[in-house]
C-alpha atoms as a PDB file:
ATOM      1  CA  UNK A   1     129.657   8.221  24.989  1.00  0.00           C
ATOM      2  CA  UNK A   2     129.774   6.290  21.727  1.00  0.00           C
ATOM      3  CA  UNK A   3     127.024   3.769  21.383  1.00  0.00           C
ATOM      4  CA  UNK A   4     129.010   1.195  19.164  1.00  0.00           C
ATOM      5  CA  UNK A   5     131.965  -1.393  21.439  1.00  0.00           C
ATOM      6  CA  UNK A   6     133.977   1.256  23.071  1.00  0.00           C
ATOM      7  CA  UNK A   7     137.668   1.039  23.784  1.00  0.00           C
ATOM      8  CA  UNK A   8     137.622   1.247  27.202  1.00  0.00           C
ATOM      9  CA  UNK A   9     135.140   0.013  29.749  1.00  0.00           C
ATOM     10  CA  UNK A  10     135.666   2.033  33.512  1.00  0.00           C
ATOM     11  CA  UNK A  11     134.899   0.031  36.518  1.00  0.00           C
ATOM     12  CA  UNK A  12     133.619   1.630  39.659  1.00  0.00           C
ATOM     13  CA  UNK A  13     132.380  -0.459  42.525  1.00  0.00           C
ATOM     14  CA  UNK A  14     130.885   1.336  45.056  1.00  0.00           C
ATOM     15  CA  UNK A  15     128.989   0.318  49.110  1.00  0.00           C
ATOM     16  CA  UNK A  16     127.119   3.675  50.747  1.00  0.00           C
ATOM     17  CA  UNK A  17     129.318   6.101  49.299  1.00  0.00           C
ATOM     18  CA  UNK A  18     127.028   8.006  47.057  1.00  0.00           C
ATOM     19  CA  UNK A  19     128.385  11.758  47.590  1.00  0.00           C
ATOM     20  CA  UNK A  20     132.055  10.925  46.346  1.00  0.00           C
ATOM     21  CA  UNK A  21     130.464   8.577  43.772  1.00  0.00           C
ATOM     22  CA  UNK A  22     129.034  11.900  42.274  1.00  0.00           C
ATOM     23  CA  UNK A  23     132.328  13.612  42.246  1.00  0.00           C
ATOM     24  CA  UNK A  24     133.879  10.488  41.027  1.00  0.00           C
ATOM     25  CA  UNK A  25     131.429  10.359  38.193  1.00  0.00           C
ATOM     26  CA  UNK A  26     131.893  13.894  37.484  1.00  0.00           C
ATOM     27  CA  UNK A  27     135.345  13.552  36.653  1.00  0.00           C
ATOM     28  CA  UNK A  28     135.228  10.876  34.823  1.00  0.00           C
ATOM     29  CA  UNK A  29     132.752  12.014  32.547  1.00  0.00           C
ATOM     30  CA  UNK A  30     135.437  15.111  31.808  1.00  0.00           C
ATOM     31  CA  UNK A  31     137.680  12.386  31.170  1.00  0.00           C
ATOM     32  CA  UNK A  32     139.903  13.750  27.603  1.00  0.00           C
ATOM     33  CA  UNK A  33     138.865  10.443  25.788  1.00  0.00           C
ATOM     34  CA  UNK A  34     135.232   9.909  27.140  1.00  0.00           C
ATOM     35  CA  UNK A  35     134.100   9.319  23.609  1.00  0.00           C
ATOM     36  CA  UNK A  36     136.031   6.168  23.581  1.00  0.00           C
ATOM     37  CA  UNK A  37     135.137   4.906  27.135  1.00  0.00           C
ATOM     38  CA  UNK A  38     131.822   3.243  29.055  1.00  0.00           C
ATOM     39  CA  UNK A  39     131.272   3.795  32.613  1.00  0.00           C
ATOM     40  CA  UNK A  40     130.279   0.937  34.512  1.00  0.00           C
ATOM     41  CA  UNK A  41     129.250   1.597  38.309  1.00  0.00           C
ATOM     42  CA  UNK A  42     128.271  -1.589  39.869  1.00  0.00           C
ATOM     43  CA  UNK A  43     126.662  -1.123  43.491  1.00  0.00           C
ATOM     44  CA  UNK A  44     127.394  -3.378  45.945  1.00  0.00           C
ATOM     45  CA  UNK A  45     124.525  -4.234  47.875  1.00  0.00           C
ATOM     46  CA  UNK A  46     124.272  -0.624  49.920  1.00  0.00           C
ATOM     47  CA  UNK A  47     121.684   0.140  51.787  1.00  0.00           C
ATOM     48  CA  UNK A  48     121.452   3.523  50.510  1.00  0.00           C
ATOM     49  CA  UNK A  49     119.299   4.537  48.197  1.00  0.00           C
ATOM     50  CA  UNK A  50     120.962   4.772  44.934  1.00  0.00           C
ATOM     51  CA  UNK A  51     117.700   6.243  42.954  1.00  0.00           C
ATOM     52  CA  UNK A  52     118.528  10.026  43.044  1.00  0.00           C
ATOM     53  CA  UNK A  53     122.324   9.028  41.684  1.00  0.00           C
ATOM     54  CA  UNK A  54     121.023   6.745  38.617  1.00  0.00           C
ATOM     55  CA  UNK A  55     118.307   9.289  37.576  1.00  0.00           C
ATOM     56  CA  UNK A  56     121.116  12.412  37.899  1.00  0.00           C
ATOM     57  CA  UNK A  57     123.677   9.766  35.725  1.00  0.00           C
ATOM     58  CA  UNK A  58     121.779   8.142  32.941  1.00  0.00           C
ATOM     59  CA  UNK A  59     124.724   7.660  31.403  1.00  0.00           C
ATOM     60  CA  UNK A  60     126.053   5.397  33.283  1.00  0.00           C
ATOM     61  CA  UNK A  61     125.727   1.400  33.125  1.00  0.00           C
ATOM     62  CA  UNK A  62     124.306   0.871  36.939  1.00  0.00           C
ATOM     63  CA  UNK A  63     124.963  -2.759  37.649  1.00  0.00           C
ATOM     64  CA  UNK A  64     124.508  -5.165  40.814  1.00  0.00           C
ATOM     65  CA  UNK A  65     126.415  -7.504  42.660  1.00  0.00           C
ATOM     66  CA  UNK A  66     124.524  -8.732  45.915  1.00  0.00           C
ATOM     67  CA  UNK A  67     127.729 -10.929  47.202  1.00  0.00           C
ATOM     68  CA  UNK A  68     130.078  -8.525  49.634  1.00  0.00           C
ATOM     69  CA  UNK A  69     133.063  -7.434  48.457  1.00  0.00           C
ATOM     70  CA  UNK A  70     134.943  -5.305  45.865  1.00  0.00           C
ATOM     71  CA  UNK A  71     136.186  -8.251  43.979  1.00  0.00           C
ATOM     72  CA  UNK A  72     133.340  -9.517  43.563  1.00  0.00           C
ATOM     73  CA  UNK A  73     131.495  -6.618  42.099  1.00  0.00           C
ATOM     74  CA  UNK A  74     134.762  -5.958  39.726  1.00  0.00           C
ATOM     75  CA  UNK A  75     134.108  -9.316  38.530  1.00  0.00           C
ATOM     76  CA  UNK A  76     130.430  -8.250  37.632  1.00  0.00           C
ATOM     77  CA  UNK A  77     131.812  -5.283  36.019  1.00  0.00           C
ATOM     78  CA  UNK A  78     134.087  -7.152  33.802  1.00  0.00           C
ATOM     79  CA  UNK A  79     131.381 -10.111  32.786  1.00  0.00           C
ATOM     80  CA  UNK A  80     129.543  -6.943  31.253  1.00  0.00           C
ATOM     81  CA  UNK A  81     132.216  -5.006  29.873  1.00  0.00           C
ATOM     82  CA  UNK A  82     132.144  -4.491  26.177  1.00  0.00           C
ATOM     83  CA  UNK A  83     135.570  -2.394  25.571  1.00  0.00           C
ATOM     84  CA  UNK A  84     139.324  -3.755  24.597  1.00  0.00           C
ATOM     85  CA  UNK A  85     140.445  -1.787  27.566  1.00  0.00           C
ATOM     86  CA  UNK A  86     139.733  -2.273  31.193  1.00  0.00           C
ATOM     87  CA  UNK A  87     140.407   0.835  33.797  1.00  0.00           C
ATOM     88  CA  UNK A  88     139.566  -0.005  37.541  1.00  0.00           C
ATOM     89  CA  UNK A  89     139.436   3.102  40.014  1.00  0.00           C
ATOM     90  CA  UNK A  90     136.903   3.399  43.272  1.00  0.00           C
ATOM     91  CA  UNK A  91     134.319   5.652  44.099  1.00  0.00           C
ATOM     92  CA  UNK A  92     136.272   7.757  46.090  1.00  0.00           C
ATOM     93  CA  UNK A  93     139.143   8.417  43.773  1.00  0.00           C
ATOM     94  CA  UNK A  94     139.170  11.762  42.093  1.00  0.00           C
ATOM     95  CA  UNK A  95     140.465  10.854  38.248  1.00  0.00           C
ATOM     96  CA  UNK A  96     142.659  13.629  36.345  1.00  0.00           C
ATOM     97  CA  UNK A  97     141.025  14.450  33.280  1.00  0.00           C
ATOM     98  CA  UNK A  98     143.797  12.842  31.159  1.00  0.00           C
ATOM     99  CA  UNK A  99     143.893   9.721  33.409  1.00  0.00           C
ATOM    100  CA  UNK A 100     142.441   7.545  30.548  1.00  0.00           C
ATOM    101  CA  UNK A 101     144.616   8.816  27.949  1.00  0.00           C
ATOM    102  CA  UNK A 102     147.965   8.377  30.085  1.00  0.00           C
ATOM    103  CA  UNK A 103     146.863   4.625  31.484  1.00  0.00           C
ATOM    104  CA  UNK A 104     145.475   3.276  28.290  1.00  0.00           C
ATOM    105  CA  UNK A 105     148.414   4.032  25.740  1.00  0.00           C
ATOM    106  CA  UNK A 106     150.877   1.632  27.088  1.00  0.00           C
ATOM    107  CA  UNK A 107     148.393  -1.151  26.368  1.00  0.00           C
ATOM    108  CA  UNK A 108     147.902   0.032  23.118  1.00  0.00           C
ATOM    109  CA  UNK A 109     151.480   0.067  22.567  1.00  0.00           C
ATOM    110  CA  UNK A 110     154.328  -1.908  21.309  1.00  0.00           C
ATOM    111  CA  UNK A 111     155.601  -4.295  23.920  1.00  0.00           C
ATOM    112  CA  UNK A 112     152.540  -3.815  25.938  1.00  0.00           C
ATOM    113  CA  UNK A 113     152.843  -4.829  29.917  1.00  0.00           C
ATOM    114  CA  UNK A 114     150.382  -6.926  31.553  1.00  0.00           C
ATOM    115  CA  UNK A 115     148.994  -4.200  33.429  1.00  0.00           C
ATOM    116  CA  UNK A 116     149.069  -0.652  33.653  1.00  0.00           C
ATOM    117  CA  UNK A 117     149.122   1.120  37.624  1.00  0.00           C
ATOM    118  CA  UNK A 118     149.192   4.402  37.899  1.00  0.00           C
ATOM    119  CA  UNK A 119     149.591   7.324  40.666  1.00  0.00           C
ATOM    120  CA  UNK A 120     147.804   7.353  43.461  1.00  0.00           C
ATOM    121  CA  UNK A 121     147.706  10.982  44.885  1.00  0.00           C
ATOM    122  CA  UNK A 122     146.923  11.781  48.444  1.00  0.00           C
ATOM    123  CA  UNK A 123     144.462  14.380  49.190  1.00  0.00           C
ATOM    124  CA  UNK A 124     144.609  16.079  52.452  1.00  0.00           C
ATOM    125  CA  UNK A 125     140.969  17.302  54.028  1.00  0.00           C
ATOM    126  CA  UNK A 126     143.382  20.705  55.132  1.00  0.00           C
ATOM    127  CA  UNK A 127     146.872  22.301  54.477  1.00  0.00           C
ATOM    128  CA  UNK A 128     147.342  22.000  57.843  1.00  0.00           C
ATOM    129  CA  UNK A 129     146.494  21.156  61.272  1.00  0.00           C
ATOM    130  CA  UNK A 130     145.988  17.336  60.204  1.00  0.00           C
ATOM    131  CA  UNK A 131     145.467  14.757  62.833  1.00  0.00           C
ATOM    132  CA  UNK A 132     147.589  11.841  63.565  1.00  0.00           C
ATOM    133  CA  UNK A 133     145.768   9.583  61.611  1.00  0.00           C
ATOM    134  CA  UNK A 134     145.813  11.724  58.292  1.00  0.00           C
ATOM    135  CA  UNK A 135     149.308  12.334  58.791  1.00  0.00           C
ATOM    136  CA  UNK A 136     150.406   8.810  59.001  1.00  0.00           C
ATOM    137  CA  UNK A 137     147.904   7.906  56.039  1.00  0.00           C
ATOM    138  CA  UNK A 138     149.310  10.921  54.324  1.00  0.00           C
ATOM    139  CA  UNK A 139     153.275   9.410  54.662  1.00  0.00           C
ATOM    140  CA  UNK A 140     152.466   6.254  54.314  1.00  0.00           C
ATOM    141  CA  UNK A 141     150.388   6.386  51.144  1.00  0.00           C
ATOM    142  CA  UNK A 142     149.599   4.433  47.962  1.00  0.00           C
ATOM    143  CA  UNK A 143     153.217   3.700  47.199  1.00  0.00           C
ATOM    144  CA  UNK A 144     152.208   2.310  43.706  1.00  0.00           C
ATOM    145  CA  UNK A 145     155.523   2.262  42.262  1.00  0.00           C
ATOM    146  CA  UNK A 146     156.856   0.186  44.343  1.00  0.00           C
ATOM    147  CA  UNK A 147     153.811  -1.675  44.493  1.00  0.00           C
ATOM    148  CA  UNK A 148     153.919  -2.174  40.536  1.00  0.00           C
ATOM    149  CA  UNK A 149     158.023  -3.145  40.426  1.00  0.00           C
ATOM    150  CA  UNK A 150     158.839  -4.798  43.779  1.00  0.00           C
ATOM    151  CA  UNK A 151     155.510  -6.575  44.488  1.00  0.00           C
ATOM    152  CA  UNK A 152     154.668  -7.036  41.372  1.00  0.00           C
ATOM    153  CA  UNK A 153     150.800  -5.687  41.548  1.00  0.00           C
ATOM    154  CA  UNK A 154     148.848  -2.508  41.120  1.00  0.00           C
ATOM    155  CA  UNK A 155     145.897  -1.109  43.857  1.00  0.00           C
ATOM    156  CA  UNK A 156     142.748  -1.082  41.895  1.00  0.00           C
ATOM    157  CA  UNK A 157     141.878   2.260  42.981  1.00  0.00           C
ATOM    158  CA  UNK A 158     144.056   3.122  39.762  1.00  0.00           C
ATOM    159  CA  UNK A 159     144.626   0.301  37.392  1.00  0.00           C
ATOM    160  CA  UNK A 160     144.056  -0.999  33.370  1.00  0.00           C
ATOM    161  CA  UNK A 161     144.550  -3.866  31.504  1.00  0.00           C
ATOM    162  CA  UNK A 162     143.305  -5.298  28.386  1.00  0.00           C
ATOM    163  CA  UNK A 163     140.284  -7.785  28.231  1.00  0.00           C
ATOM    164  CA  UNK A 164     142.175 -10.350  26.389  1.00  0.00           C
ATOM    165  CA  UNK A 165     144.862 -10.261  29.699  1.00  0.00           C
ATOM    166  CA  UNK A 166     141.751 -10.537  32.219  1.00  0.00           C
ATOM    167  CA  UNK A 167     140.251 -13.276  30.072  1.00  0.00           C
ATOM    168  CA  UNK A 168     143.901 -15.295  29.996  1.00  0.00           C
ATOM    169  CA  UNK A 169     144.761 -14.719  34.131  1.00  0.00           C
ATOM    170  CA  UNK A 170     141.178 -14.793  35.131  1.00  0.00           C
ATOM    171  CA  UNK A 171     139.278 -12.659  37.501  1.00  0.00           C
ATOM    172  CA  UNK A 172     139.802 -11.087  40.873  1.00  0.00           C
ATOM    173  CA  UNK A 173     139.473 -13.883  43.588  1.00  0.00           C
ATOM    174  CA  UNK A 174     136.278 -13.143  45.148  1.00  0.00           C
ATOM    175  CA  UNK A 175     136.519 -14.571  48.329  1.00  0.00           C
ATOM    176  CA  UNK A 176     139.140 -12.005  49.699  1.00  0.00           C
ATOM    177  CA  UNK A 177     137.473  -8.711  51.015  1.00  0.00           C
ATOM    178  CA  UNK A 178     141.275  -6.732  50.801  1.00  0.00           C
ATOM    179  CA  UNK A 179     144.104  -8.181  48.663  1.00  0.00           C
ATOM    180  CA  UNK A 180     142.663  -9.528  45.816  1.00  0.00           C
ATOM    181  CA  UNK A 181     144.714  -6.940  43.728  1.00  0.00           C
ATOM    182  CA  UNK A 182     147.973  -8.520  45.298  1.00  0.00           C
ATOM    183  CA  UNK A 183     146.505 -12.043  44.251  1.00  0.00           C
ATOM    184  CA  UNK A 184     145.291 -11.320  40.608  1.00  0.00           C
ATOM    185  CA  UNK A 185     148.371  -8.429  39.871  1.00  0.00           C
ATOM    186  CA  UNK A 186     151.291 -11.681  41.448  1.00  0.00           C
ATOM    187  CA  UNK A 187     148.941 -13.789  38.596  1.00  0.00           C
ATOM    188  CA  UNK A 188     149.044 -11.842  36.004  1.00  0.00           C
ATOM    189  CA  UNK A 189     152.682 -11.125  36.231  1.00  0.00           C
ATOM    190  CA  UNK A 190     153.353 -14.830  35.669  1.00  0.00           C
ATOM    191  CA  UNK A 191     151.130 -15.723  33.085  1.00  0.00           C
ATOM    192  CA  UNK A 192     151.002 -12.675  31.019  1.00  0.00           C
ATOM    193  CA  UNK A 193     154.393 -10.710  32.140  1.00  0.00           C
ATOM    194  CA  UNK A 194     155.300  -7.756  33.566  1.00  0.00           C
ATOM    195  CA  UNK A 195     153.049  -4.505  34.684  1.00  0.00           C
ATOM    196  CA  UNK A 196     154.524  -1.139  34.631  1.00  0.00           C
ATOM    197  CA  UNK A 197     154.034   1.802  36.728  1.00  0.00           C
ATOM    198  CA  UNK A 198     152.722   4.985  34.948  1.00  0.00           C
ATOM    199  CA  UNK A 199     153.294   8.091  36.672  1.00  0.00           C
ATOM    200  CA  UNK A 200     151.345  10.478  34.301  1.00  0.00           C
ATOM    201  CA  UNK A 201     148.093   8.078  34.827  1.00  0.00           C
ATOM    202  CA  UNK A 202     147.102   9.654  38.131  1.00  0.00           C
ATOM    203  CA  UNK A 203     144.128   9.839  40.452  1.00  0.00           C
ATOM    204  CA  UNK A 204     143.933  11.668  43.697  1.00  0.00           C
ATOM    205  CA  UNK A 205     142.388   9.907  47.331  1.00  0.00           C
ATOM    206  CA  UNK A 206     141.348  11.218  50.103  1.00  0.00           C
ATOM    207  CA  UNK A 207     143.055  11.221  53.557  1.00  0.00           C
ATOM    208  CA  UNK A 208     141.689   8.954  56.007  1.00  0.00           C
ATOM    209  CA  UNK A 209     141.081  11.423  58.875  1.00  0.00           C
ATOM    210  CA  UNK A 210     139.909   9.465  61.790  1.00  0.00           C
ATOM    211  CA  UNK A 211     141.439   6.635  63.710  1.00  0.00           C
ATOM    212  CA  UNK A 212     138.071   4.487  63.075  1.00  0.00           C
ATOM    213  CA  UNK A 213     138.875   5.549  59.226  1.00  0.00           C
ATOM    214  CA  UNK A 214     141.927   4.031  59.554  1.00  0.00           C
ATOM    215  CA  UNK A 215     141.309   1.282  61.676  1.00  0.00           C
ATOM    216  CA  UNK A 216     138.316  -0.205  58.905  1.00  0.00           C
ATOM    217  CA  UNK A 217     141.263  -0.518  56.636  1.00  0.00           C
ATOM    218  CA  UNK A 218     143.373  -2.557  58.964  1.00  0.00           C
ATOM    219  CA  UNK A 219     140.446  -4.890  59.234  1.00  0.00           C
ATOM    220  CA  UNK A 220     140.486  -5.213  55.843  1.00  0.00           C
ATOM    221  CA  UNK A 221     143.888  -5.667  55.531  1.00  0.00           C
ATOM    222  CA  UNK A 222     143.997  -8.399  58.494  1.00  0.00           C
ATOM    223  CA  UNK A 223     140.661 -10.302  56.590  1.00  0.00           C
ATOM    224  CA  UNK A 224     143.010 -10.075  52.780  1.00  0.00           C
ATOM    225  CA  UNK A 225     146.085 -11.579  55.326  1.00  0.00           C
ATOM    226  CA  UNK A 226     143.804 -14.569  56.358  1.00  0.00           C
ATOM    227  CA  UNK A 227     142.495 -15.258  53.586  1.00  0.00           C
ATOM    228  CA  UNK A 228     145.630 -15.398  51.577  1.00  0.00           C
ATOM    229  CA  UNK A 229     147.469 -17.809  54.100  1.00  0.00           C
ATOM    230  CA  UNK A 230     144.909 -18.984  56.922  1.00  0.00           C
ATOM    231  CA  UNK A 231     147.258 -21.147  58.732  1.00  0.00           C
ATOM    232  CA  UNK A 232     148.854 -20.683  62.210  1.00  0.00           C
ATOM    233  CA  UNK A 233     151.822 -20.783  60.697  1.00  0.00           C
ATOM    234  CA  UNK A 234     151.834 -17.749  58.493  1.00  0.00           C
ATOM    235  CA  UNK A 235     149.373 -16.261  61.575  1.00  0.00           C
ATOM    236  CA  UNK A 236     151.893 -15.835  63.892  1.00  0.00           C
ATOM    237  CA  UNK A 237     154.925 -14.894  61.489  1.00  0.00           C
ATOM    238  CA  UNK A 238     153.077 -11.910  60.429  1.00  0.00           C
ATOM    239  CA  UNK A 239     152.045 -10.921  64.041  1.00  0.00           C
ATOM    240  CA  UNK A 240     155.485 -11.322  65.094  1.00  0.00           C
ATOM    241  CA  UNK A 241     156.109  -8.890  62.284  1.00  0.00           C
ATOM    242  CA  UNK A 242     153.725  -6.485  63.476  1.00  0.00           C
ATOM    243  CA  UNK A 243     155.378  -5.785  66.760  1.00  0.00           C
ATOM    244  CA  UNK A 244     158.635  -4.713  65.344  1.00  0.00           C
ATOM    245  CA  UNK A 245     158.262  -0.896  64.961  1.00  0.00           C
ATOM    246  CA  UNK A 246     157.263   0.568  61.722  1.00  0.00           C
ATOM    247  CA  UNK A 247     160.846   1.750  60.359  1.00  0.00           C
ATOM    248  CA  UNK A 248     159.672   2.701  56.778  1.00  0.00           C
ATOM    249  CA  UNK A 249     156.534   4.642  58.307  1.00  0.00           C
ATOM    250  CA  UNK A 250     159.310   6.703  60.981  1.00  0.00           C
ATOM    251  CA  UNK A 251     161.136   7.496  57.791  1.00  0.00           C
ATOM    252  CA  UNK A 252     157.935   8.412  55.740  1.00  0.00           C
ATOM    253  CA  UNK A 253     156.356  10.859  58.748  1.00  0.00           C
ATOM    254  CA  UNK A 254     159.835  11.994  59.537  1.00  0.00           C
ATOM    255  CA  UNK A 255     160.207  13.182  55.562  1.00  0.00           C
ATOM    256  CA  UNK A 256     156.743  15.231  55.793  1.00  0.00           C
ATOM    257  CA  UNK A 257     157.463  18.823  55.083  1.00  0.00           C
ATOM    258  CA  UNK A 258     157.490  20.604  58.049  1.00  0.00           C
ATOM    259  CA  UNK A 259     154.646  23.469  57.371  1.00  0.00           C
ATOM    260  CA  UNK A 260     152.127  20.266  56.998  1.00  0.00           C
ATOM    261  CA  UNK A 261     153.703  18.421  59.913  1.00  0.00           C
ATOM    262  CA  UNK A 262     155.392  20.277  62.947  1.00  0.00           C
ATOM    263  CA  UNK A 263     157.802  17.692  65.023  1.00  0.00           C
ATOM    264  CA  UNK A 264     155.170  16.998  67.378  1.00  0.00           C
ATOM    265  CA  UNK A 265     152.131  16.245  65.283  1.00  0.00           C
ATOM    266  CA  UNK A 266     155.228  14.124  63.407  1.00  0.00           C
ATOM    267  CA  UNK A 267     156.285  12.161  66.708  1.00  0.00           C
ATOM    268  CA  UNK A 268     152.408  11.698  67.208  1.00  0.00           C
ATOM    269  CA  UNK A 269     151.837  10.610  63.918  1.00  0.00           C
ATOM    270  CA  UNK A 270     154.691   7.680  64.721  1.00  0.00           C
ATOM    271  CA  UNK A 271     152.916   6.956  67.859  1.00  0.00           C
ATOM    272  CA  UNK A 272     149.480   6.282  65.944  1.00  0.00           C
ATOM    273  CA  UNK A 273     151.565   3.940  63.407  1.00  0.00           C
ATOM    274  CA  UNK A 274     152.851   1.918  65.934  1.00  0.00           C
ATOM    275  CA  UNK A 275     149.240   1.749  67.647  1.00  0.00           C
ATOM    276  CA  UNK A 276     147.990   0.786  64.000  1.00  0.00           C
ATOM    277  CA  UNK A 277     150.921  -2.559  63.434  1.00  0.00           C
ATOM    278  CA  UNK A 278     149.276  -3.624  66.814  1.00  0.00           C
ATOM    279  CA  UNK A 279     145.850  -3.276  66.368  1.00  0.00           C
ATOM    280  CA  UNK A 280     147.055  -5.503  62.605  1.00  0.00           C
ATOM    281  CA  UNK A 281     148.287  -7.885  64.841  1.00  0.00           C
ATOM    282  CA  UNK A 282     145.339  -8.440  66.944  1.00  0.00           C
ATOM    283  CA  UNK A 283     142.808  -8.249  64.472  1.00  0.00           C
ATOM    284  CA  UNK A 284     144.617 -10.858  62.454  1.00  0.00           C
ATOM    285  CA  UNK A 285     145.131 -13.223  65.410  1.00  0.00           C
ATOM    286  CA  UNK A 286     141.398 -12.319  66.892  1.00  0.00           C
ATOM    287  CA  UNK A 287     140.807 -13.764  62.860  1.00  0.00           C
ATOM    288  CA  UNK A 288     142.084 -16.996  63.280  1.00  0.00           C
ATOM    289  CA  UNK A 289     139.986 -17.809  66.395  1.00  0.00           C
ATOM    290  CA  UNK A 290     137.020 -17.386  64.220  1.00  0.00           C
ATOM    291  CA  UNK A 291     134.861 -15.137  62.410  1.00  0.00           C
ATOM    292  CA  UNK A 292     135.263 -13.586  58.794  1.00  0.00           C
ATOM    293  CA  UNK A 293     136.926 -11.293  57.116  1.00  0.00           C
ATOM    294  CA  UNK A 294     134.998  -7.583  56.545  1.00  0.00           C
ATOM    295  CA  UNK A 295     135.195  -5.110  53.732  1.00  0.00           C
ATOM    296  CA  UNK A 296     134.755  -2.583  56.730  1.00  0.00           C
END
């Protein structure tokens, strides 16, 4: 990597997750454009030991951020970033090798958007014989497209924008532990204009394969809910919402080809993502009787 300002500064923070880490880093550093890119891994307070990792990487800017939280160790990411260009994936997304090259050259373009998201592939642990959870994780996704041009934000596990953008919206909003993307993408739509979605700018993720996989996200997601509207107002909308049954997830499971997803592991799969609106709706309520949000 060049040792003069590079043009784009990666951001990778990472809690206990050292082996995909690795693989992460791996990629990236066959990344088509490395010569133009720093990699900036900021650890976020695990309580594994990250000594092994830094030694086998030297490479790599190793940073720390002791407060919990993604956002918050993004945010020490970009105070230290020295390129034009700043690319946000997580430590277990597997980055093509052109994914810098694809993401980056809208923002070097004319008309550049705000933001750049990209494709978020799902990676299955198995062709076949997936569990209920992977299935329904597997259908219903990282729809970043529609993510990018109906809710107007892109999931950091594959995103880029420019420093000067970041500097003019601000940074991520550190005291939400899941939907500070939302928050800062909604921002930066309406102070600096639109994002777009890439397609060719794609990473893959992993499958969660385990109802407790799944389940640590829908904490998350319930803690992001709070902490974006914490009134008992907004509380009980969104539960309400959560028992209705999960129409575009039917439609998503139902669509899985049938060689990955017989018609019962599909009808099971439909089962668990009822299960998982419920289990929303009680963590969220369970929320605003006390306690704080998780990023697990």
């Amino acid at each position: 990597m060049t040792e003069t300002a590079p043009l784009i500064s990666v951001i990778v923070p990472t809690y206990d997750d050292g082996p995909r880490l690795a693989l992460c880093l791996d990629l990236l550093l066959a990344q088509s454009i490395l010569s133009d890119a720093e990699i900036i891994v900021v650890d976020n307070a695990s309580t594994q030991d990250m000594t092994a990792l830094k030694s086998r990487y030297p490479m790599i800017r190793w940073l720390y951020e002791a407060t919990p939280g993604s956002y918050a160790a993004r945010n020490t990411g970009i105070a230290a970033a020295r390129g034009r260009i700043l690319a946000f994936t997580d430590s277990d997304c597997l980055p093509d090798a052109d994914w810098l090259k694809e993401g980056v050259a809208p923002l070097l373009g004319d008309n550049p958007p705000s933001f750049v998201g990209g494709a978020i592939d799902l990676v299955t642990t198995r062709p076949t014989g997936l569990s209920a959870a992977e299935l329904f994780d597997l259908a219903s996704g990282f729809p970043q497209h529609r993510f990018v041009e109906q809710v107007h934000f892109a999931m950091t596990a594959n995103m880029l924008t420019t420093a000067d953008t970041m500097r003019a919206v601000g940074p991520f909003a550190t005291t939400m532990k899941s939907g500070g993307d939302r928050e800062w993408g909604n921002r930066a739509w309406a102070k600096a204009g639109p994002g777009r979605y890439v397609g060719s700018a794609r990473v893959g993720h992993p499958t969660r394969s385990s109802p407790s996989d799944v389940l640590k996200r829908v904490r998350r997601v319930a803690g992001g809910e709070r902490d974006r509207k914490p009134g008992w107002t907004d509380c009980l909308s969104f539960c309400a919402r959560q028992l209705v049954p999960p129409r575009r997830a039917f439609l998503d499971i139902a669509a899985l080809d049938s060689a990955t997803a017989p018609p019962v592991a599909k009808a099971s799969a439909m089962l668990f993502a009822y299960r998982t609106r419920l289990a929303l709706a009680r963590y969220r309520l369970a929320l605003q009787f006390g306690g704080e949000s998780t990023r697990s």
